[in-house]
Protein backbone atom coordinates (compact mmCIF):
# COMPACT_ATOMS: atom_id res chain seq x y z
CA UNK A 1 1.36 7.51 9.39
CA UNK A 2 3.14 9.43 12.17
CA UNK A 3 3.39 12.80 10.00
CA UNK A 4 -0.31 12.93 9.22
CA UNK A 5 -1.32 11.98 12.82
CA UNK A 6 -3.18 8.89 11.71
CA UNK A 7 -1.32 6.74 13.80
CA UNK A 8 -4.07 4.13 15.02
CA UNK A 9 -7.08 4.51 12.54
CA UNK A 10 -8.27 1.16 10.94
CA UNK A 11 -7.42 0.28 7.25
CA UNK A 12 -11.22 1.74 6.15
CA UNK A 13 -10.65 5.42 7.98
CA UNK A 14 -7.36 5.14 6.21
CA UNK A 15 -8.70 4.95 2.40
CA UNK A 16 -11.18 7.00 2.93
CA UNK A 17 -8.41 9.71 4.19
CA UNK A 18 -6.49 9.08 1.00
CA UNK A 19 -8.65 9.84 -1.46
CA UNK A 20 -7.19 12.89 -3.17
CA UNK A 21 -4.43 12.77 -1.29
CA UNK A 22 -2.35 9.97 -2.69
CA UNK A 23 -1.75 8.38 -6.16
CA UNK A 24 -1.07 5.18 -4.40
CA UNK A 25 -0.70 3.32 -1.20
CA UNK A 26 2.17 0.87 -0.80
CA UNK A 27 1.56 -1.52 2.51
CA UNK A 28 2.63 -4.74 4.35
CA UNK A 29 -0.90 -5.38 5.56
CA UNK A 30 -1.63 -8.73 3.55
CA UNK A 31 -5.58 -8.95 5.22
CA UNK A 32 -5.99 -5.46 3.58
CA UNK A 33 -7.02 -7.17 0.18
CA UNK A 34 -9.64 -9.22 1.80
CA UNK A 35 -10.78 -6.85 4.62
CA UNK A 36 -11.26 -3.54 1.99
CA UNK A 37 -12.98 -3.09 -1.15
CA UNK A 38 -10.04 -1.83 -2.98
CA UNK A 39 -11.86 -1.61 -6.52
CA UNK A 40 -13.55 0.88 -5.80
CA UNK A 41 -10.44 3.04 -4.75
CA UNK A 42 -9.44 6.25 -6.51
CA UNK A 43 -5.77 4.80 -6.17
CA UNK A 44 -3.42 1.77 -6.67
CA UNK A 45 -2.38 -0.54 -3.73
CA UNK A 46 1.05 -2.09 -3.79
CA UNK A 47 1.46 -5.04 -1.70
CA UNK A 48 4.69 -5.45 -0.57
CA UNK A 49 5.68 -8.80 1.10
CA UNK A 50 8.54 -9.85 2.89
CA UNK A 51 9.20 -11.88 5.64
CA UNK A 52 9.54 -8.67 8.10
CA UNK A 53 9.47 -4.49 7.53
CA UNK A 54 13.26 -4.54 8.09
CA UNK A 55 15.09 -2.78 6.23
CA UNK A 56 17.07 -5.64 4.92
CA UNK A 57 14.55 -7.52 4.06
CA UNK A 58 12.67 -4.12 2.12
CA UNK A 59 15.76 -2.56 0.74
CA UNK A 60 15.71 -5.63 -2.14
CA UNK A 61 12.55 -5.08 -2.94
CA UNK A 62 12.41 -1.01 -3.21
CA UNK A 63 13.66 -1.39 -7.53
CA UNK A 64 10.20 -3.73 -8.08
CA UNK A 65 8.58 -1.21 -5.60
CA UNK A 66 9.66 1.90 -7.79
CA UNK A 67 9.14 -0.18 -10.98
CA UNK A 68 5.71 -0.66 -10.11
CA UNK A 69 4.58 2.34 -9.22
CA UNK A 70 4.13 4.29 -12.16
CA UNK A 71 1.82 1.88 -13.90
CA UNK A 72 -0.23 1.36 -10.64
CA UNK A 73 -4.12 2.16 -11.69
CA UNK A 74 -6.51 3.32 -9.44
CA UNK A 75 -8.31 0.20 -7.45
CA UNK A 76 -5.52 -2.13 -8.83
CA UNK A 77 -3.84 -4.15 -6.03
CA UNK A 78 -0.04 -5.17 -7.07
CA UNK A 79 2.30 -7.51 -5.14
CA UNK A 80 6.17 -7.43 -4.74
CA UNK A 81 8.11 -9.81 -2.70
CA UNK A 82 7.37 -13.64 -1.61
């Protein structure tokens, strides 16, 4: 997260910076769900997976992204994509 200046911190230092920050954190990082304890979040995770973060292999997944979103509960892990 260039804009924050969190470029570099590990996926823990990450949620732990969220937390009343952020509604919900959509990622790539598919060891997230088994490295974290993302129950006990105070926001949703959306998994997005595709076979690369290009954009044309994202930009068919963004409606399912933006469908998602607003029903995303708090240490509820969702997954878009293949």
């Amino acid at each position: 997260m260039v804009g924050r200046g969190w470029t570099g911190i590990t996926n823990g230092e990450l949620l732990r910076r969220m937390v009343g920050e952020y509604d919900a954190l959509v990622t790539m990082d598919r060891g997230m769900e088994f490295q974290q304890y993302l129950t006990a979040v105070p926001f949703g995770v959306l998994l997005v997976r595709a076979p690369s973060n290009r954009m044309v292999h994202l930009l068919p997944l963004v409606p399912a992204i933006l469908d998602a979103l607003p029903s995303l509960k708090p240490g509820q892990l969702h997954r878009i994509g293949v």
